[in-house]
PDB file of N, CA and C in Angstrom:
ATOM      1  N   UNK A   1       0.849  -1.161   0.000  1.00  0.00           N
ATOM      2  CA  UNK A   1       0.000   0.000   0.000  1.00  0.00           C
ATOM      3  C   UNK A   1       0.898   1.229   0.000  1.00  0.00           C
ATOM      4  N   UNK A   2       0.470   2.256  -0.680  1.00  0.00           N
ATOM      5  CA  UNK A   2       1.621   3.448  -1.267  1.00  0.00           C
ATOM      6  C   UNK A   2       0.603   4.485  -0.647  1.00  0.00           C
ATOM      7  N   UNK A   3       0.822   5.429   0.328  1.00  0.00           N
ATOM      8  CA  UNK A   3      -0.193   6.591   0.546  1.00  0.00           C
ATOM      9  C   UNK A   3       1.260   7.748  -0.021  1.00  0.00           C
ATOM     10  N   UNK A   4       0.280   8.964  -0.682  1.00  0.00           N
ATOM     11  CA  UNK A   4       1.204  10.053  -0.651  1.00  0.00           C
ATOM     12  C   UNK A   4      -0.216  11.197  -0.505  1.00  0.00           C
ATOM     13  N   UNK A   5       0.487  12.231   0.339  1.00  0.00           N
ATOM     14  CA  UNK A   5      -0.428  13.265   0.582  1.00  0.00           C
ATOM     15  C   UNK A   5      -0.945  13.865  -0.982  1.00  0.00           C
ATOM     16  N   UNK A   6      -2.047  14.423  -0.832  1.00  0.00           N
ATOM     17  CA  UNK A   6      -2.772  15.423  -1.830  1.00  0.00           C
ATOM     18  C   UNK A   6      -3.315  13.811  -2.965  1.00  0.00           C
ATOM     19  N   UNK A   7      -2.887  12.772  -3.291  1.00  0.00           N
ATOM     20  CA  UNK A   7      -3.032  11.930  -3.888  1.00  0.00           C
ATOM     21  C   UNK A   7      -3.820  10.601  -3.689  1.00  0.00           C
ATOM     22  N   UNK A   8      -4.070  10.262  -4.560  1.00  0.00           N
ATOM     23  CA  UNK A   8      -5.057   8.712  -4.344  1.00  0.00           C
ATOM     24  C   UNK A   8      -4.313   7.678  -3.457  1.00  0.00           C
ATOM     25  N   UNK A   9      -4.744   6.573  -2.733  1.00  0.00           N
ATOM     26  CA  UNK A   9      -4.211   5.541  -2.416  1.00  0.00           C
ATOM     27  C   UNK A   9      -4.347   4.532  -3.072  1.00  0.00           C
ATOM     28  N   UNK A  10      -3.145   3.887  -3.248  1.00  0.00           N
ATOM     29  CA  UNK A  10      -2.632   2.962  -4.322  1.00  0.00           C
ATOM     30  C   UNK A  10      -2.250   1.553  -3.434  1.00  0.00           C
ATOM     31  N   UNK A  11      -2.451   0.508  -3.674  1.00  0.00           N
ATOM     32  CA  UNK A  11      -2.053  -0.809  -3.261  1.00  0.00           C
ATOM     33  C   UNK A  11      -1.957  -1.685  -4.140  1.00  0.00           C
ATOM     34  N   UNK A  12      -0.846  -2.511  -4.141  1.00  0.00           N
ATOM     35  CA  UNK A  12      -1.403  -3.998  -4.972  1.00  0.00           C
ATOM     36  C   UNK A  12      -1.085  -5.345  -4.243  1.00  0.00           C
ATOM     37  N   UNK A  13      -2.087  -6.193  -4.586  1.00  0.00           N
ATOM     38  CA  UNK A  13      -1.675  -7.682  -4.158  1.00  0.00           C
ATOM     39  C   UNK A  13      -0.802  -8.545  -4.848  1.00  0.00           C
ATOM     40  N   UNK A  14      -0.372  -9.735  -4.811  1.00  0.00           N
ATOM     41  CA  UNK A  14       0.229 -10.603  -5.328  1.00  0.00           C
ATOM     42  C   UNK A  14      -0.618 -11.437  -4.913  1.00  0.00           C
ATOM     43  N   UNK A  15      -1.370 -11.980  -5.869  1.00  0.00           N
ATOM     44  CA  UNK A  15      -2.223 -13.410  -5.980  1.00  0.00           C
ATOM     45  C   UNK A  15      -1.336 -14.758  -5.831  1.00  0.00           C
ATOM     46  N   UNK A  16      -2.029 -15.983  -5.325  1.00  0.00           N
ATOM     47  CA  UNK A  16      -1.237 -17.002  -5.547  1.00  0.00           C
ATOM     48  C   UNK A  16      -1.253 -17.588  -6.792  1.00  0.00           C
ATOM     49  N   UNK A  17      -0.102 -18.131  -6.828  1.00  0.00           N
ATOM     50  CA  UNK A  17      -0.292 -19.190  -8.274  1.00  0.00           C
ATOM     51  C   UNK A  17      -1.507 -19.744  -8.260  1.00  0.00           C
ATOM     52  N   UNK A  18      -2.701 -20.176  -9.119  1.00  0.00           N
ATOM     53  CA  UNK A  18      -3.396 -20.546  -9.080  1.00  0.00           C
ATOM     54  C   UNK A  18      -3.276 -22.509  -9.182  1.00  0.00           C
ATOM     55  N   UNK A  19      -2.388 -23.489  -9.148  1.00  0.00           N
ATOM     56  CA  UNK A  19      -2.293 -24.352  -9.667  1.00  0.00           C
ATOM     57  C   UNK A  19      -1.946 -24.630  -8.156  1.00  0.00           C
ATOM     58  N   UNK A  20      -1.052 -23.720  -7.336  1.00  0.00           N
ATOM     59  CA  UNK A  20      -0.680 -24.218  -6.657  1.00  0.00           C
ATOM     60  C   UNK A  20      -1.903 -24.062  -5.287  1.00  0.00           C
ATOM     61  N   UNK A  21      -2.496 -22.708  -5.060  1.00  0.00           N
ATOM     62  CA  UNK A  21      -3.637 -22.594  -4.420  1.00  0.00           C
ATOM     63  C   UNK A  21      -4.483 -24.242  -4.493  1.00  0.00           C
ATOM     64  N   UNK A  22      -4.943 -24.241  -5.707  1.00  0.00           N
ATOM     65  CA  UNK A  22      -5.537 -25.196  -6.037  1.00  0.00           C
ATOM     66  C   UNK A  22      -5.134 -26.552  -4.968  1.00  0.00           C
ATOM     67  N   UNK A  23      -3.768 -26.822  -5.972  1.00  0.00           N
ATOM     68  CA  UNK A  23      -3.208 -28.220  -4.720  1.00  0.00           C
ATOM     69  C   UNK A  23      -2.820 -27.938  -2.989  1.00  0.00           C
ATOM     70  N   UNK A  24      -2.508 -27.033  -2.626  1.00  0.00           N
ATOM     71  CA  UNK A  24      -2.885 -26.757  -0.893  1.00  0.00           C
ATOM     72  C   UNK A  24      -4.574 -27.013  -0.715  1.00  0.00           C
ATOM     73  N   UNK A  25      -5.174 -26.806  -1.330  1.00  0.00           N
ATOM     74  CA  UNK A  25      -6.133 -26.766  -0.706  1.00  0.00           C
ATOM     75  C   UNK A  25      -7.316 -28.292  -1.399  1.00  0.00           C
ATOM     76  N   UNK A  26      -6.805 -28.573  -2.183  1.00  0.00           N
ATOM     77  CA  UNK A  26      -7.249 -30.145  -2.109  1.00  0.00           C
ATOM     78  C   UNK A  26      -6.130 -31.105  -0.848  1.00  0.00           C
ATOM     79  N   UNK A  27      -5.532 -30.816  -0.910  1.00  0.00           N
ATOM     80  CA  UNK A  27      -4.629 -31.451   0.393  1.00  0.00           C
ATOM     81  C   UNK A  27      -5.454 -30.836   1.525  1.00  0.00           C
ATOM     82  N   UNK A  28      -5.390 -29.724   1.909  1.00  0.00           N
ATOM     83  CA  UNK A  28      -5.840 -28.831   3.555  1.00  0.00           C
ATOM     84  C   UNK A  28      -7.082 -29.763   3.849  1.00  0.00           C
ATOM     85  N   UNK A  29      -8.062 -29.654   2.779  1.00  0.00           N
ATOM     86  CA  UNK A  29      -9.660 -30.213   2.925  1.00  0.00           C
ATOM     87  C   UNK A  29      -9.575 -31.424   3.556  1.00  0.00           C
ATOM     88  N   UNK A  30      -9.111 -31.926   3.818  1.00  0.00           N
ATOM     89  CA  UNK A  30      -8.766 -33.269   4.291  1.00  0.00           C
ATOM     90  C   UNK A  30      -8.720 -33.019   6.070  1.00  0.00           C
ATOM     91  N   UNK A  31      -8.639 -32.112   6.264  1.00  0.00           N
ATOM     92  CA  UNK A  31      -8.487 -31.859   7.947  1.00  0.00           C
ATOM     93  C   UNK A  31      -9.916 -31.334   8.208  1.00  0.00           C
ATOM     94  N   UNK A  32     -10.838 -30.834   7.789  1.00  0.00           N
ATOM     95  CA  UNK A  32     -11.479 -30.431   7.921  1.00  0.00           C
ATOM     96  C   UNK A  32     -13.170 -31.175   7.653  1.00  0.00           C
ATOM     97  N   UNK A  33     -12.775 -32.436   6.336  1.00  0.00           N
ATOM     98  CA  UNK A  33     -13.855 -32.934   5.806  1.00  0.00           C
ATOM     99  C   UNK A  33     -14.395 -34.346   6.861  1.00  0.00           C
ATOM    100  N   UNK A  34     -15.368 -34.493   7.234  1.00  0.00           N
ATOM    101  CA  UNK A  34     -15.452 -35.119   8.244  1.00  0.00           C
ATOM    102  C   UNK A  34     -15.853 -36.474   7.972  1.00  0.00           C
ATOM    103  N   UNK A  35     -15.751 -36.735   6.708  1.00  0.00           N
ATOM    104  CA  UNK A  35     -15.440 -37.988   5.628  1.00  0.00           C
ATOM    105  C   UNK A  35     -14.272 -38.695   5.771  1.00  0.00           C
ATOM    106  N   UNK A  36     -13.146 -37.872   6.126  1.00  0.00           N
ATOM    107  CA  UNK A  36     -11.392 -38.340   6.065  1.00  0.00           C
ATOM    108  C   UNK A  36     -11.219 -39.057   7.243  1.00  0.00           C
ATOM    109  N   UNK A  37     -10.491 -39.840   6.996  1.00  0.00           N
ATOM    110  CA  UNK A  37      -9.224 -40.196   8.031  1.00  0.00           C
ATOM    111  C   UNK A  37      -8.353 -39.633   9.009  1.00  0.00           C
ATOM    112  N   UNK A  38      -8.446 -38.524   8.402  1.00  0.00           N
ATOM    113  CA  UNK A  38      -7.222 -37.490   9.070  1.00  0.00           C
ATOM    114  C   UNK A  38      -8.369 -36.360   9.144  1.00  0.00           C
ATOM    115  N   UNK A  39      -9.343 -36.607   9.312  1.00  0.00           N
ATOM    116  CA  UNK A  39     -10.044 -34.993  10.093  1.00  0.00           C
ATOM    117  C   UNK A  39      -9.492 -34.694  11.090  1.00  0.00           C
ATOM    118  N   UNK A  40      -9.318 -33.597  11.542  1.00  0.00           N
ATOM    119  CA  UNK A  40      -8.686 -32.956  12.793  1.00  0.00           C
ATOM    120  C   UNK A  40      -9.326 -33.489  14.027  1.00  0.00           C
ATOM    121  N   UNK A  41     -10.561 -32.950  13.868  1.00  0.00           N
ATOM    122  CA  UNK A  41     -11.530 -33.193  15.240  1.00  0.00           C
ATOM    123  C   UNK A  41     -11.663 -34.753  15.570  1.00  0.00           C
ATOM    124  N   UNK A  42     -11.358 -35.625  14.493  1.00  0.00           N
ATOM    125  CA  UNK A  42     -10.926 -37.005  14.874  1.00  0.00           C
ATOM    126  C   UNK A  42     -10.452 -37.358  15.327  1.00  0.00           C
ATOM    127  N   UNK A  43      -8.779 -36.834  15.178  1.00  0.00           N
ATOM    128  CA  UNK A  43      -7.963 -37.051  15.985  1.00  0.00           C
ATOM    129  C   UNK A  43      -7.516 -36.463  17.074  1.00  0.00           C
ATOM    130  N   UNK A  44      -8.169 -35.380  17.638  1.00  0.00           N
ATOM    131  CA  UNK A  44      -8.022 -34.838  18.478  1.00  0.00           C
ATOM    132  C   UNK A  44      -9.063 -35.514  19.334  1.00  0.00           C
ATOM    133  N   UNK A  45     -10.075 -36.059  19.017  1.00  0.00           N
ATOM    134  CA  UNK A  45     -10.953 -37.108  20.057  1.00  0.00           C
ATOM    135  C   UNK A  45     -10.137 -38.011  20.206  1.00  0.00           C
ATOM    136  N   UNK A  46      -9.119 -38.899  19.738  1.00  0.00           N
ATOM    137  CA  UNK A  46      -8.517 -40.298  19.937  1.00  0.00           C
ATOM    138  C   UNK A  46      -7.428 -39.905  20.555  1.00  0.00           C
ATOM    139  N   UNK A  47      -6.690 -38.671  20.576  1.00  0.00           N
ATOM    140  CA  UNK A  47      -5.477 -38.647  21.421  1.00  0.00           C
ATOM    141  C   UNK A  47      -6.564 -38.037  22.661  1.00  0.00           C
ATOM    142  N   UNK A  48      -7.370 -37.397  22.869  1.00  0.00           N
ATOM    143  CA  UNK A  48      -8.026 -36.555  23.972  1.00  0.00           C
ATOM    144  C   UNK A  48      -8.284 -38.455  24.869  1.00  0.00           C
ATOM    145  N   UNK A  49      -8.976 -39.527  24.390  1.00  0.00           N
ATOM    146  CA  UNK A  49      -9.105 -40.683  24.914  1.00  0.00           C
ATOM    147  C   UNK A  49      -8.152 -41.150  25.401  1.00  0.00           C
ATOM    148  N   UNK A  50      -6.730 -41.519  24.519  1.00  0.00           N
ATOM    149  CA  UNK A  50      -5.903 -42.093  24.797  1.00  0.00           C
ATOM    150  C   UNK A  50      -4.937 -41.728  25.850  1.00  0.00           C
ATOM    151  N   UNK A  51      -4.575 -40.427  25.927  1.00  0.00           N
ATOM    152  CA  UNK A  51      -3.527 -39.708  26.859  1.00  0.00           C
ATOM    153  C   UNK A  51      -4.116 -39.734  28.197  1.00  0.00           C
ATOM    154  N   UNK A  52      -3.345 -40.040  29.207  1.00  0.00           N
ATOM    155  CA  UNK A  52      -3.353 -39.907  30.245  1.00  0.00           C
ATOM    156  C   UNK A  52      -2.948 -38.795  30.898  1.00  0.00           C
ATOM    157  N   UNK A  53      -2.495 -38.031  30.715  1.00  0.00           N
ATOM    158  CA  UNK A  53      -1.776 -37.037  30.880  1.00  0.00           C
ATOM    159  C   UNK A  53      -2.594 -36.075  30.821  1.00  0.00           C
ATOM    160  N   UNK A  54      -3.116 -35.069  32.276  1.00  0.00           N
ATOM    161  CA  UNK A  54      -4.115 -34.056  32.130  1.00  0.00           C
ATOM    162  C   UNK A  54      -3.463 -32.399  31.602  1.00  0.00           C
ATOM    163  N   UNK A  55      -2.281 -32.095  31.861  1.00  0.00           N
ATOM    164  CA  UNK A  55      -1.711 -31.337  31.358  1.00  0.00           C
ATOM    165  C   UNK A  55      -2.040 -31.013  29.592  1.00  0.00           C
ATOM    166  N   UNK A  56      -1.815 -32.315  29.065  1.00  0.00           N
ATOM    167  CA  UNK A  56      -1.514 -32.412  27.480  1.00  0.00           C
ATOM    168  C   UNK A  56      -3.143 -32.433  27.353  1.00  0.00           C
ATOM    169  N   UNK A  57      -3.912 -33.515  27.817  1.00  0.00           N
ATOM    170  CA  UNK A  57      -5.604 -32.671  27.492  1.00  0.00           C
ATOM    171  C   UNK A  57      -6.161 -31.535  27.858  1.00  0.00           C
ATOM    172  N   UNK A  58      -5.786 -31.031  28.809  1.00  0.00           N
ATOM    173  CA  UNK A  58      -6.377 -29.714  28.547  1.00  0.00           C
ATOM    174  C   UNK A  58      -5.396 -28.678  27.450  1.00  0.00           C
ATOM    175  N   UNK A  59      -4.616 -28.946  27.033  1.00  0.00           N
ATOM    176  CA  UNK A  59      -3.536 -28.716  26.017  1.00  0.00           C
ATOM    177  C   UNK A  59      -4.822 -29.083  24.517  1.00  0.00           C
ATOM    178  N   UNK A  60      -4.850 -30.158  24.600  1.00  0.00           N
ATOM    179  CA  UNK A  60      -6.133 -30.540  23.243  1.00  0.00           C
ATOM    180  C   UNK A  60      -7.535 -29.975  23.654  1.00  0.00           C
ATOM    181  N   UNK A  61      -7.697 -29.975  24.636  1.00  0.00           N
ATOM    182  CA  UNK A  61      -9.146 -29.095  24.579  1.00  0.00           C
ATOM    183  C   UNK A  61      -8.950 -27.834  24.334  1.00  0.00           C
ATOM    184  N   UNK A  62      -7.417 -26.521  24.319  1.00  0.00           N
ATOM    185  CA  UNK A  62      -7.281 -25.401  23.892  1.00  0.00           C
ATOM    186  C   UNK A  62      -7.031 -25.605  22.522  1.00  0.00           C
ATOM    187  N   UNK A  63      -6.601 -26.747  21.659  1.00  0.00           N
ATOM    188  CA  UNK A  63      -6.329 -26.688  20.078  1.00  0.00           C
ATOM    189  C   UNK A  63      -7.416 -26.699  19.810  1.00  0.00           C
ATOM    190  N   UNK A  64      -8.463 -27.332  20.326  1.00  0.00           N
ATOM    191  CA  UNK A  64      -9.796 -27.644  19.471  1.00  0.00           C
ATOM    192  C   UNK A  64     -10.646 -26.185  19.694  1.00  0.00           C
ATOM    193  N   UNK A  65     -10.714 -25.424  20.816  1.00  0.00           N
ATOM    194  CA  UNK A  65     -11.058 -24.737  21.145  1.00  0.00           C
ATOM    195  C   UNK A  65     -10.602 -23.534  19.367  1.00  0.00           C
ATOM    196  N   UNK A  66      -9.286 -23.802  19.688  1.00  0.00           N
ATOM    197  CA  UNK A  66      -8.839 -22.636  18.650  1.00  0.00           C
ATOM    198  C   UNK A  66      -8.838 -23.360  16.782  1.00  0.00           C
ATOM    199  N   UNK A  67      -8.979 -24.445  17.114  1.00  0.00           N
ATOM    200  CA  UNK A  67      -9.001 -25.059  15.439  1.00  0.00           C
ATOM    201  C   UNK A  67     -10.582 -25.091  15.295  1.00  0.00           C
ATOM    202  N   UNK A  68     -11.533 -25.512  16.018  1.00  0.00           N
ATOM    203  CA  UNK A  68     -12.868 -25.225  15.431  1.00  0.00           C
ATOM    204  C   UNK A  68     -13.719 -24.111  15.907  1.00  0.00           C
TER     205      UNK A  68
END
């Protein structure tokens, strides 16, 4: 973003590659789709079960808190 007094304000973006946008985000969807294997909230239920450790779950109840 370029400000100069008496004058318009000017900015530009840089878009992503589009090919590559594309492939991050057929990969990302996968954490999120609740179809997958690797959904997030999946695995954050199976380690939240498995761990014994109350420190590290309430540690996963603040990721989930902040991931969903």
């Amino acid at each position: 973003m370029k400000y100069v007094e008496n004058e318009s304000i000017n900015f530009k973006i840089q878009e992503p590659d589009e090919d590559d946008l594309r492939s991050f985000l057929l990969t990302f969807r996968h954490f999120f789709s609740q179809d997958e294997p690797i959904f997030l909230s999946k695995i954050l239920n199976l380690c939240y079960q498995h761990i014994t450790d109350n420190f590290i779950k309430n540690e996963l109840i603040e990721i989930r808190k902040l991931w969903l």
